[in-house]
Protein backbone atom coordinates (compact mmCIF):
# COMPACT_ATOMS: atom_id res chain seq x y z
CA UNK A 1 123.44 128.39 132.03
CA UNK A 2 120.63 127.27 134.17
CA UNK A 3 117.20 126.87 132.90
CA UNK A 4 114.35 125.64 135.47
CA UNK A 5 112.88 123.05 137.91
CA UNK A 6 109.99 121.11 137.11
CA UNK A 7 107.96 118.48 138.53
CA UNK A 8 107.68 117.11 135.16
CA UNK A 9 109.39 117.76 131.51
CA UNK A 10 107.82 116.88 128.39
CA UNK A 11 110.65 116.08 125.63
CA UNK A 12 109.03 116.65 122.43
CA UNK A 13 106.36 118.74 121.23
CA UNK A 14 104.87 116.57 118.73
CA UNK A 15 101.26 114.91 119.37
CA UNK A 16 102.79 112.77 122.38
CA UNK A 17 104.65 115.29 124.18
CA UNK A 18 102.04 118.28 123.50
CA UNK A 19 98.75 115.59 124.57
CA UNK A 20 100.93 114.71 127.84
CA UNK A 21 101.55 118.39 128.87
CA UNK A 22 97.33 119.33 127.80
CA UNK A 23 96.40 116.50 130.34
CA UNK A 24 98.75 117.60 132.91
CA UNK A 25 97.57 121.07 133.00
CA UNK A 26 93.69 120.34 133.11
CA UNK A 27 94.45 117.58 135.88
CA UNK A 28 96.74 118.79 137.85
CA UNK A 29 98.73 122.15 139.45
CA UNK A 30 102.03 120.53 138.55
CA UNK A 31 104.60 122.56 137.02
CA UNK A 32 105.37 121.30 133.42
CA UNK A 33 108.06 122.14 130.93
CA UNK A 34 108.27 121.48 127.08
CA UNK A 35 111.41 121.32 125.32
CA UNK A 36 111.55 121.04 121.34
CA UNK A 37 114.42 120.73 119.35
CA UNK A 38 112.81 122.58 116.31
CA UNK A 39 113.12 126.51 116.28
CA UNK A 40 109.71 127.35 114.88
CA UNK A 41 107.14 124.71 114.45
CA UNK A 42 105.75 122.33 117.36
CA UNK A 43 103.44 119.29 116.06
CA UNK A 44 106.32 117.01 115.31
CA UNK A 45 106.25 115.08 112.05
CA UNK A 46 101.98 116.25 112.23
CA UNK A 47 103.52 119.88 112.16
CA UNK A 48 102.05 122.01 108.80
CA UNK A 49 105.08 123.59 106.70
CA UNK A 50 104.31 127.08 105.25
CA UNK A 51 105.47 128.09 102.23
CA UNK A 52 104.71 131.72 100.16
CA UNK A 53 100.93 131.30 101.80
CA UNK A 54 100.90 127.42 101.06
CA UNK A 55 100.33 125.02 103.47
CA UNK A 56 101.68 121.45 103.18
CA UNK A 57 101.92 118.33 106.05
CA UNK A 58 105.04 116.25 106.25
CA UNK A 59 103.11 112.60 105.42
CA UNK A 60 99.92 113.81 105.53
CA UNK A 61 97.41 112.91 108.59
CA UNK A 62 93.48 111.87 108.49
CA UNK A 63 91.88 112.66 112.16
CA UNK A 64 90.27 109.36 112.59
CA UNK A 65 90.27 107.35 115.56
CA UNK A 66 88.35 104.32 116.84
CA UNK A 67 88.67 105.72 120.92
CA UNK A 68 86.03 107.93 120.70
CA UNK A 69 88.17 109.45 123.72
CA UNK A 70 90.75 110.81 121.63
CA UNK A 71 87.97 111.90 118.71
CA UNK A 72 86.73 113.82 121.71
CA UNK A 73 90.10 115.66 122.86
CA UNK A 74 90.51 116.81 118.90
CA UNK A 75 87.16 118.11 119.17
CA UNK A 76 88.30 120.34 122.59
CA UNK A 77 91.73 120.92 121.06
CA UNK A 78 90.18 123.09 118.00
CA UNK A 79 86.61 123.70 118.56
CA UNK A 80 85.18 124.20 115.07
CA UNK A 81 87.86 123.96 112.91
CA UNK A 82 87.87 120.56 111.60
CA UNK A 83 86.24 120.03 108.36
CA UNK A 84 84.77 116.22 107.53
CA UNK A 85 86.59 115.11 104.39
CA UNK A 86 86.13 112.67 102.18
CA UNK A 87 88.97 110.25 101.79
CA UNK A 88 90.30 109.44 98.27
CA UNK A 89 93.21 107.36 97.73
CA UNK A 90 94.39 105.56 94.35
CA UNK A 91 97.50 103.24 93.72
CA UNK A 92 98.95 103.86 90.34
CA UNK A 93 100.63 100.71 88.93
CA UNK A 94 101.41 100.22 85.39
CA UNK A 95 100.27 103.50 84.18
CA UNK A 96 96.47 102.57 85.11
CA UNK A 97 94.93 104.07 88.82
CA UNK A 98 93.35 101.93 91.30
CA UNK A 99 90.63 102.95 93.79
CA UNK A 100 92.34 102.18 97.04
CA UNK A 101 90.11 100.67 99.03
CA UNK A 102 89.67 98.65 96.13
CA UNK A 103 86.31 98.41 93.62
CA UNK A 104 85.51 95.40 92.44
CA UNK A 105 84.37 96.00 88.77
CA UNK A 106 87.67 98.89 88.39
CA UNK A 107 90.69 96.27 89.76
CA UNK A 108 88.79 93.55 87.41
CA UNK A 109 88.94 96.04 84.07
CA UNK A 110 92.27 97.31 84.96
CA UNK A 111 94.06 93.87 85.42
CA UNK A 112 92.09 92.13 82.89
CA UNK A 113 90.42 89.29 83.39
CA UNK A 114 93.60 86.84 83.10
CA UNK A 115 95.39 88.34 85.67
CA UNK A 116 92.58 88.61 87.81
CA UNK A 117 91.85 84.88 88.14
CA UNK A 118 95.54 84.29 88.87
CA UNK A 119 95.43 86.68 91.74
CA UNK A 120 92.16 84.74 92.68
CA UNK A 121 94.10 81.49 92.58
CA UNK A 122 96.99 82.95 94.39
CA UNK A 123 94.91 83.63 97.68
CA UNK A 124 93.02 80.43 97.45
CA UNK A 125 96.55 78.99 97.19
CA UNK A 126 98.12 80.50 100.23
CA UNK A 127 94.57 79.86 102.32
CA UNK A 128 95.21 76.50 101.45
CA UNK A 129 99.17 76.49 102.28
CA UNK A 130 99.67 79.54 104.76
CA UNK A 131 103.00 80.30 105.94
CA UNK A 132 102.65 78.97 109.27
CA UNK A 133 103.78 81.85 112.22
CA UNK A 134 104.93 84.39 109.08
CA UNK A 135 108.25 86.25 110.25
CA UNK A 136 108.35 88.60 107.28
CA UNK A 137 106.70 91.54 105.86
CA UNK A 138 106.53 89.08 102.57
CA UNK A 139 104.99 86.14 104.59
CA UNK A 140 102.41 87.75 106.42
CA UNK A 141 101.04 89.54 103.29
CA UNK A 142 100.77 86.50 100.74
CA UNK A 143 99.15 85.31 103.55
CA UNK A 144 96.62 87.51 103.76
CA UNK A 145 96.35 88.55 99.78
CA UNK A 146 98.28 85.83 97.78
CA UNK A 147 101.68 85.82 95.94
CA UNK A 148 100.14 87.31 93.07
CA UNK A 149 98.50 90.43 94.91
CA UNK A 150 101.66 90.77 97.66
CA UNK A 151 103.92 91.28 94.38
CA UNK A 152 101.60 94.14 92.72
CA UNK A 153 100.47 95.82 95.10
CA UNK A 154 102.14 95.83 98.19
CA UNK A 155 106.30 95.02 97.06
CA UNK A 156 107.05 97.34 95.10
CA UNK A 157 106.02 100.97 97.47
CA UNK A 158 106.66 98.90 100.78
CA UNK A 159 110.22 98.49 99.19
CA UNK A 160 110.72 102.10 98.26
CA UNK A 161 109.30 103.21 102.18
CA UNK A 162 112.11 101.22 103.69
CA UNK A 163 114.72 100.86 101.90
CA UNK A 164 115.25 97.03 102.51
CA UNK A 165 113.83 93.86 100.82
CA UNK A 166 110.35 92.70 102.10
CA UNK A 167 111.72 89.38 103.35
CA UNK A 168 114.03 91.66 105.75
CA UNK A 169 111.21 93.94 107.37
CA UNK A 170 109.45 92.48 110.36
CA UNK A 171 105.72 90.80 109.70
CA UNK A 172 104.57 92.88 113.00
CA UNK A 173 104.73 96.52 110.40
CA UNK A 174 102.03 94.34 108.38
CA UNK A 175 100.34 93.31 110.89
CA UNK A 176 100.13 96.41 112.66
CA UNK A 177 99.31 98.61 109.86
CA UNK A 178 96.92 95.95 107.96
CA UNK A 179 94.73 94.63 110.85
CA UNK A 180 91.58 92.69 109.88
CA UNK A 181 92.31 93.46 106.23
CA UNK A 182 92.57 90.15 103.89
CA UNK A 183 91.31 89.36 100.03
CA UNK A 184 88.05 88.47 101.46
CA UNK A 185 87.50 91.47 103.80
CA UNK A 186 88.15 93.94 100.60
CA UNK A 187 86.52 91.84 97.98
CA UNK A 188 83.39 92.37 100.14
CA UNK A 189 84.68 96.07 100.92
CA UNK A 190 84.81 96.32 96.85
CA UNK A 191 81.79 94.74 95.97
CA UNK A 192 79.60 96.86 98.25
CA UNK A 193 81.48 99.85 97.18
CA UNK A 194 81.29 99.43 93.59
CA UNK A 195 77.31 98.87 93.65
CA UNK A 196 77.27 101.83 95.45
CA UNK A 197 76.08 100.69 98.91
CA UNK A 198 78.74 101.93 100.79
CA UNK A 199 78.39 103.91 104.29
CA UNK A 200 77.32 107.13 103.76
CA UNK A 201 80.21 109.83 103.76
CA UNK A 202 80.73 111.38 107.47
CA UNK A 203 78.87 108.69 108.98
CA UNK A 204 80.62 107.32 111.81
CA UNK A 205 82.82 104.23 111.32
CA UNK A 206 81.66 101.08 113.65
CA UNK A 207 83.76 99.00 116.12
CA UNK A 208 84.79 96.35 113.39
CA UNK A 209 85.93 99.41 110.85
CA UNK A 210 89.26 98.51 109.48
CA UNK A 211 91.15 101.25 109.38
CA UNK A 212 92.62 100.97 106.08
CA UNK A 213 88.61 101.21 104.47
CA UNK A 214 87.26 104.22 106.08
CA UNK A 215 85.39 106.30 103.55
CA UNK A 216 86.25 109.86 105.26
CA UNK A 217 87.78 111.96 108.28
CA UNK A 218 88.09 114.87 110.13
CA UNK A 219 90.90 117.58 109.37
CA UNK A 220 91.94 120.99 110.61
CA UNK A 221 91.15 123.57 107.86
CA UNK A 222 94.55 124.73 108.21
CA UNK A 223 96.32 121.35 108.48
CA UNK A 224 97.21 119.56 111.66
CA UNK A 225 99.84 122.00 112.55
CA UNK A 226 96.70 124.16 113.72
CA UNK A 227 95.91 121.78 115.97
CA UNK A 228 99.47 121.48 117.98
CA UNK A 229 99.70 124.80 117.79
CA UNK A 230 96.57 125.78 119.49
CA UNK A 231 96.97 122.79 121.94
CA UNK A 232 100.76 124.92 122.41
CA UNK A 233 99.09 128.22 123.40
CA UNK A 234 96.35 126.47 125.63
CA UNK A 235 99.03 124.86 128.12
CA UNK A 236 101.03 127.74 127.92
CA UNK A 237 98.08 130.07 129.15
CA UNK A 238 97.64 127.13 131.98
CA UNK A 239 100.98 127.70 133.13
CA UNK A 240 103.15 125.28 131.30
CA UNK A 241 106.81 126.44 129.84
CA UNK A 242 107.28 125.92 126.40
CA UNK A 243 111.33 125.78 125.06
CA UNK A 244 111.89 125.83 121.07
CA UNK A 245 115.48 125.03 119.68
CA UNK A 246 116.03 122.99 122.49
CA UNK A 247 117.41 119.49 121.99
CA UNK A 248 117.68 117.41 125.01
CA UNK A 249 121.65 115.70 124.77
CA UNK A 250 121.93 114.25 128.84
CA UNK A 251 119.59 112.84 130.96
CA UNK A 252 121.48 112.18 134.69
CA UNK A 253 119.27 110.95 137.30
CA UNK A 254 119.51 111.44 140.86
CA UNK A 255 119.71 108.00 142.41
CA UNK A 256 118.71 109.89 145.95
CA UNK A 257 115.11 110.74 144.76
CA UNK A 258 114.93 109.35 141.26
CA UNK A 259 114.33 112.81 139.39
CA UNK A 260 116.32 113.85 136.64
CA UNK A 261 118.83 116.61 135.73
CA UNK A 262 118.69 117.14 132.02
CA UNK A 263 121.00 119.29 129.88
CA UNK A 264 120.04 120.97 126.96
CA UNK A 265 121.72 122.34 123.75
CA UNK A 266 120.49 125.10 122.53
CA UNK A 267 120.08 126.36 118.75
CA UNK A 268 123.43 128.30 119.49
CA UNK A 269 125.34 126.07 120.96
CA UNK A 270 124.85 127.08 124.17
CA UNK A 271 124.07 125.11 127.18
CA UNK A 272 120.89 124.55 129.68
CA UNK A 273 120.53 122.76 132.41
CA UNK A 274 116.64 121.94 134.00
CA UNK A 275 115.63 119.43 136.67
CA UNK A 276 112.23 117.49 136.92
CA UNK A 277 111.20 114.70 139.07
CA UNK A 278 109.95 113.04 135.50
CA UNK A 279 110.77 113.17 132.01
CA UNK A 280 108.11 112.14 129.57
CA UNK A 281 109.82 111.30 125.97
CA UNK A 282 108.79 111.41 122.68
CA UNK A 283 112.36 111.82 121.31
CA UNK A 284 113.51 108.62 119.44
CA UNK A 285 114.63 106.00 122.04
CA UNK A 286 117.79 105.42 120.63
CA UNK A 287 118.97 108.99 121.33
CA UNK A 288 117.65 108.56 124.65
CA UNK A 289 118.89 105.61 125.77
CA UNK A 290 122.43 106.74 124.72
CA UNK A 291 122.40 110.01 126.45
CA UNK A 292 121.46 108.68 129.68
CA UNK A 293 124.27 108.78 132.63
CA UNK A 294 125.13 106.24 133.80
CA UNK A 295 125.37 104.31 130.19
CA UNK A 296 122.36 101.63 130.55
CA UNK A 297 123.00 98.21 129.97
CA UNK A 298 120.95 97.81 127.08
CA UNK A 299 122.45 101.10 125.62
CA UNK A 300 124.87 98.71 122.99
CA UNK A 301 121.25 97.14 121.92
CA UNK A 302 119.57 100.52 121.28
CA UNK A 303 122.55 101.54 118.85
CA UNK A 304 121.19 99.40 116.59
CA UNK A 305 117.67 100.89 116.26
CA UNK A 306 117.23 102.43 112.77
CA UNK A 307 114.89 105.22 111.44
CA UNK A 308 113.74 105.82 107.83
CA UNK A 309 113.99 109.53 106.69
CA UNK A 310 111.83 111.37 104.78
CA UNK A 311 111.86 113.85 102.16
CA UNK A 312 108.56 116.01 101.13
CA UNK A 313 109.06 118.03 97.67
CA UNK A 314 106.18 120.51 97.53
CA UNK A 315 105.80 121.85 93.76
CA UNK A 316 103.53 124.87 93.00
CA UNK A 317 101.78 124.81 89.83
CA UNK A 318 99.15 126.53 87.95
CA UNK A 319 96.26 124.24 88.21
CA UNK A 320 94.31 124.30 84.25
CA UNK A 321 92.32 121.54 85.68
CA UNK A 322 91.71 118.29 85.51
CA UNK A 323 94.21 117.68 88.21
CA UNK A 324 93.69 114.55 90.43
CA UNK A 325 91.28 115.20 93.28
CA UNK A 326 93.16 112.26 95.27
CA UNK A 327 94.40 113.02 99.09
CA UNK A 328 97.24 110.85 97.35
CA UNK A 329 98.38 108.66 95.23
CA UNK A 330 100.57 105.80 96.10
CA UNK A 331 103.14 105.38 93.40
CA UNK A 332 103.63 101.41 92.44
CA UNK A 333 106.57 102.54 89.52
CA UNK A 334 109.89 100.78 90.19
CA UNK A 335 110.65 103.47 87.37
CA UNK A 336 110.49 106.29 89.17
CA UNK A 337 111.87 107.31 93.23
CA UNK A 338 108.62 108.92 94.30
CA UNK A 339 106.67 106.88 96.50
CA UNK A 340 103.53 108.89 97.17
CA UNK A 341 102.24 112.11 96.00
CA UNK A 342 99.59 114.53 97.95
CA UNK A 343 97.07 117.03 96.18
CA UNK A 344 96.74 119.51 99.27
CA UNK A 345 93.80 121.21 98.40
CA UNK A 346 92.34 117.67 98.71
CA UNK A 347 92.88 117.81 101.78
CA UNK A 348 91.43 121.20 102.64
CA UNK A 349 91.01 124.05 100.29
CA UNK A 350 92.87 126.70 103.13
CA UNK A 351 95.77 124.92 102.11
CA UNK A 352 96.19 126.89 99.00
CA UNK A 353 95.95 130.91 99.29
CA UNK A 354 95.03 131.65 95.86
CA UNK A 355 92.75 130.69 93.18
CA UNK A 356 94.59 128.96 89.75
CA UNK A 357 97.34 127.19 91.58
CA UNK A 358 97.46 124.02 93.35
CA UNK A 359 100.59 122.82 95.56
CA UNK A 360 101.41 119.00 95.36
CA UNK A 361 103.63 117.09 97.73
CA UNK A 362 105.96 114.33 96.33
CA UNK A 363 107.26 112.18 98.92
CA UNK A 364 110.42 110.10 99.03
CA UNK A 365 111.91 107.77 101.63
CA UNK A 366 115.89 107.87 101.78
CA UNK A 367 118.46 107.17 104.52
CA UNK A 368 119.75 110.21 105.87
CA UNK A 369 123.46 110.74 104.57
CA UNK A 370 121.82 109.06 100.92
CA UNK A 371 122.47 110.54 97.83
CA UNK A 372 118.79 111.32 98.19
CA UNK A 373 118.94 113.28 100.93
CA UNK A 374 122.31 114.62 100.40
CA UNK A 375 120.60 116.17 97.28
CA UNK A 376 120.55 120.05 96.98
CA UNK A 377 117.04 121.61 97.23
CA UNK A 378 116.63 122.46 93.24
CA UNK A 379 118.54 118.83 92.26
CA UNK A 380 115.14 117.70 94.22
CA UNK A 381 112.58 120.12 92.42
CA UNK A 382 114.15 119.18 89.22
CA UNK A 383 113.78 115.10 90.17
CA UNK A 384 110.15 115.52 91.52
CA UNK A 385 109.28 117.94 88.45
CA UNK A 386 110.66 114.97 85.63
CA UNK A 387 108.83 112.26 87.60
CA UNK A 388 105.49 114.06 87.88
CA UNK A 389 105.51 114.42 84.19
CA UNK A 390 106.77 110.92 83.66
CA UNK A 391 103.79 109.49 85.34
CA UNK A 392 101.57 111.60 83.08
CA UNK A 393 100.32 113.35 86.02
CA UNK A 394 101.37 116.98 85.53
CA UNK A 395 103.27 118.77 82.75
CA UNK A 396 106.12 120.36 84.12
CA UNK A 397 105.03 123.67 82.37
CA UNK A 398 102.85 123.89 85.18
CA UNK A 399 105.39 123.91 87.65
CA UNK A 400 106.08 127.57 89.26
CA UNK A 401 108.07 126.95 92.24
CA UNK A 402 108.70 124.15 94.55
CA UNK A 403 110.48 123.89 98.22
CA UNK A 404 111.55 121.02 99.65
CA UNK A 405 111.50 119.65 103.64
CA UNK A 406 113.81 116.91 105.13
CA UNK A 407 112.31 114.73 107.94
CA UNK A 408 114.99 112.75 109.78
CA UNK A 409 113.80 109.52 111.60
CA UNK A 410 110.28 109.72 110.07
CA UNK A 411 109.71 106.17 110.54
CA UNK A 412 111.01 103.68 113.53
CA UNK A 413 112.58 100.63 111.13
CA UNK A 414 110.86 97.43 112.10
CA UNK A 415 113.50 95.05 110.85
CA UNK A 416 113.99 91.30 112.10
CA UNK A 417 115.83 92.62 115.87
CA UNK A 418 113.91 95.51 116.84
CA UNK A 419 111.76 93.93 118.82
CA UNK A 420 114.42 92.15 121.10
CA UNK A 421 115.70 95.22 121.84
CA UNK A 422 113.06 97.80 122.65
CA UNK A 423 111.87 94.80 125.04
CA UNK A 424 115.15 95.05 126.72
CA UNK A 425 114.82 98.82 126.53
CA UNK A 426 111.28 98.28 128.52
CA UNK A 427 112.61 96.00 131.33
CA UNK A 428 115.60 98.05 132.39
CA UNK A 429 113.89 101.55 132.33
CA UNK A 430 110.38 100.04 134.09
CA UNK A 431 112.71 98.40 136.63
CA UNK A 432 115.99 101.20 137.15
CA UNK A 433 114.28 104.22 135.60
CA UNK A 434 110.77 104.01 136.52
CA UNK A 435 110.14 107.95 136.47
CA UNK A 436 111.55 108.33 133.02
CA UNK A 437 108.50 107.53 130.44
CA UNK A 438 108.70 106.54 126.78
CA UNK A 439 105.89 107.64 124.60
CA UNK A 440 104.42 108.37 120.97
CA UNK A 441 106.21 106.71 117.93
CA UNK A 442 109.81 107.41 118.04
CA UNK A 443 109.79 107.56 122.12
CA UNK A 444 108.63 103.73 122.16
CA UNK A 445 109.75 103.00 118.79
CA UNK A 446 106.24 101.59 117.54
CA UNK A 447 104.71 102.68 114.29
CA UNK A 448 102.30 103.94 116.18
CA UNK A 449 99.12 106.81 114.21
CA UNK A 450 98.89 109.79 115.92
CA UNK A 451 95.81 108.93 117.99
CA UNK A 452 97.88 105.56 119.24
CA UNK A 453 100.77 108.25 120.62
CA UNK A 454 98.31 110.71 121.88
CA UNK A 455 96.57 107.71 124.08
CA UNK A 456 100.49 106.49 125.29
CA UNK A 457 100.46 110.16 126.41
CA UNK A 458 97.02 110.30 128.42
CA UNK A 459 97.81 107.43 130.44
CA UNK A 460 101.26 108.59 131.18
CA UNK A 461 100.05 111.00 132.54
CA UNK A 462 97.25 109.18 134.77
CA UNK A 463 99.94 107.06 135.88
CA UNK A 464 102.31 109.79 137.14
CA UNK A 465 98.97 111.55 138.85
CA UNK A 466 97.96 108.33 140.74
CA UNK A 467 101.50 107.45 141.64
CA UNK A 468 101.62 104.14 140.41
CA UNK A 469 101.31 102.26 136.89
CA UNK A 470 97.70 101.69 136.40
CA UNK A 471 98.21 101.49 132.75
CA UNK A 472 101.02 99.65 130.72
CA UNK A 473 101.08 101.89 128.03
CA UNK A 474 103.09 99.51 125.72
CA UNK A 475 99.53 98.12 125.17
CA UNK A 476 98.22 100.72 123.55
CA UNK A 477 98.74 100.24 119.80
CA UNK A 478 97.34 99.57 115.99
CA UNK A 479 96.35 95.98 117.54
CA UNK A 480 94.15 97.76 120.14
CA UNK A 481 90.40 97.21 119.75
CA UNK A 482 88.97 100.72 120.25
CA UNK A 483 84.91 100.48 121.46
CA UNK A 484 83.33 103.60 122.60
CA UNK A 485 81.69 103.48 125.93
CA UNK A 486 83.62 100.26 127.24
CA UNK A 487 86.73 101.79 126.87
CA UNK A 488 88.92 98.78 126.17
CA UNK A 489 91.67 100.97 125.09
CA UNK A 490 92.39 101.45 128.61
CA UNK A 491 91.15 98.03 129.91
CA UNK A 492 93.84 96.25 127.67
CA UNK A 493 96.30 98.58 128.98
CA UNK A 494 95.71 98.25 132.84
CA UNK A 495 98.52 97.03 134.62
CA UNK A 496 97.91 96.94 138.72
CA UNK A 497 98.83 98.44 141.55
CA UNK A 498 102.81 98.87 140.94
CA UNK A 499 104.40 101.84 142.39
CA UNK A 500 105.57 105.22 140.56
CA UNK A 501 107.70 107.21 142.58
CA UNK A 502 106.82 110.45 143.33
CA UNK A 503 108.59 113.59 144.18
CA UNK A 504 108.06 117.01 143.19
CA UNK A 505 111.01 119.30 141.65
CA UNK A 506 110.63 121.95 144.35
């Protein structure tokens, strides 16, 4: 069956694909098509789950963003809707809960005051005796926080996201995702915090802001899935086609003009065929790269790309208070699978439709094809119910009903060869496939926050509008310096004068 021409389809409906079709239709009269393999929801992995009236995120996402560009397309996505929470985070590790960013006085009583002069002497050891160019997840951390530190609070949960051994998982994760954060920065973040100097909540954070300290964000009342779908109904009321249950499985292009025929399985197994002069994808490269005719020659390479699944187990219960008022609580417990769990009201109180309940998310990382994940639905409830309890958390008296989401490829797997091979990825497509654009965190497989994949999406887009690459949009990432009026996000990211061809799908 045929489906349609387009100048250009969006793969993906997630933040990436759904920014890049929003740009397209307020800066241009191109015609645009979305497809998205899932049935009901758009938003991606930043979709909102419903559930008997509760509403639940798959990982849970703060709206904060150093490109004051992207805080301002939020704002014209969904125009009064976001609420300014505060953010609340604790690590639980050996039964006692830590204040995450940390407080001085708090970590000092909770370790004791032995252990907390060997974690002292631990950093001043590895300032003294760095690993020199750390490789490792492992390295670059005990760099940054000592042996003693690395081992309590960053092993044991970094080991149960990824499924592999810290000395296995690539020191660019760490560095991406812990930017500008050592001992020093958050004894100083601590101190300040715990004599009560800290930024007032709401205000906004400054240039030098490390992420992983800001004291609150924005959020949709309703969850991020409020925001996709609004940003869904906009394009489609500026003329953009949006597909659901429609997983892109062949990408041929046309070496004549360089546009693309792309065909399409549907949710019943039939097939679509639609032809655009580009493809912008957010699907997860190494599907890509592997359905692309002819084979590329780094298609072998991509094989080997690996993802990290996800499983949320949402448990209602009646809420006699004194629950935890934590967005979430990362679980540091090599007795237990959970590795984080999520009060939603936290998050927003529209999350829960009735008074006297509260819905918490437990959240565990498997392999898909694991015994984990290969779990039934109430073996899962049952698992997250025990650990809850275990943890001393919840009694699972409380617990009235539970449902549980899978999430495959959650998480691109920065082990020691990914990076070899998404540059190979990058040379052949820039230089034989130059109208087929990767973007957001599977697309360019880069552990990228969803402001990082929104940005990859804008200057797509400006790129395919001015006909050549203005922007390399591999620089845009969690090592980007984000200043408001300069702009350096783009700055970093411009490229020259290099040609993008053009043709429209008419």
């Amino acid at each position: 069956m045929n489906g349609a021409e387009f100048d250009v389809l969006v793969i993906g409906a997630g933040p990436a694909g759904l920014t890049a079709a929003w740009e397209l239709t307020r800066k241009s009269t191109l015609r645009v098509g979305i497809l998205e393999a899932d049935p009901v929801y758009v938003g991606g992995i930043s979709r909102t789950q419903r559930y008997k009236g509760f509403l639940f995120d798959i990982g849970g996402h703060r709206f904060f963003s150093k490109s004051q560009e992207i805080e301002r397309l939020w704002s014209e996505m969904l125009p009064g809707d976001f609420l300014q929470r505060p953010r609340k985070s604790r690590i639980l590790y050996d039964r006692a809960l830590y204040s995450y960013p940390l407080r001085a006085f708090e970590a000092l009583r909770n370790l004791g005051l032995w252990e907390s002069v060997r974690c002292v002497v631990s950093y001043g050891w590895a300032r003294l005796l760095p690993t020199r160019q750390p490789r490792t997840f492992h390295e670059w951390v005990a760099n940054q926080f000592g042996e003693r530190l690395y081992s309590i609070f960053f092993r044991t949960y970094t080991e149960k996201v990824w499924g592999m051994s810290c000395d296995e998982l690539s020191a660019d994760w760490a560095a991406q995702r812990i930017k500008g954060l050592n001992l020093g920065a958050a004894m100083l973040d601590a101190l300040i915090r715990s004599l009560g100097l800290s930024r007032a909540s709401g205000a906004p954070a400054g240039r030098d802001t490390v992420k992983t300290l800001i004291e609150s964000f924005r959020y949709p009342r309703k969850g991020p899935g409020m925001l996709w779908e609004s940003v869904a109904t906009t394009v489609q009321e500026s003329g953009a086609r949006l597909f659901m249950g429609r997983q892109a499985v062949r990408f041929t292009r046309d070496e004549t003009t360089g546009g693309w025929t792309v065909e399409v399985r549907r949710d019943d197994g039939t097939r679509e065929v639609f032809r655009a002069a580009h493809v912008i994808c957010s699907a997860p490269m190494r599907d890509v790269v592997g359905a692309v005719a002819p084979l590329p020659v780094c298609a072998a390479a991509a094989r080997t790309l690996r993802y990290r699944d996800f499983i949320t187990v949402a448990l209602v219960l009646r809420d006699e208070g004194g629950l935890f008022d934590d967005n979430w609580i990362y679980i540091h417990d090599t007795q237990v699978r959970v590795g984080r769990i999520q009060n939603f009201a936290s998050w927003s109180p529209d999350m829960i439709p009735q008074p006297g309940f509260a819905c918490l998310g437990l959240e565990y990382f498997c392999f898909e094809g694991d015994s984990l994940w290969d779990s039934s639905d109430a073996e899962l409830i049952g698992l997250a119910t025990r650990e809850i309890e275990a943890l001393g958390l919840v009694s699972k008296d409380q617990v009235v009903d539970g449902c549980v989401v899978r999430q495959p490829k959650a998480y691109p797997v920065y082990d020691e060869g990914y990076r070899g091979v998404v540059d190979a990825v990058r040379a052949e497509f820039r230089e034989r496939y130059p109208t087929l654009h990767f973007v957001g965190r599977n697309g360019m497989h880069k552990y990228n926050n969803q402001d990082h994949a929104m940005m990859t999406a804008v200057l797509t887009v400006e790129n395919i509008l001015a006909g050549r690459e203005r922007f390399d949009v591999w620089g845009v990432n969690e090592d980007a310096e984000y200043h408001e009026e300069l702009r350096p996000d783009r700055a970093q990211a411009l490229e020259g004068e290099r040609e993008v061809p053009q043709r429209a799908a008419r």
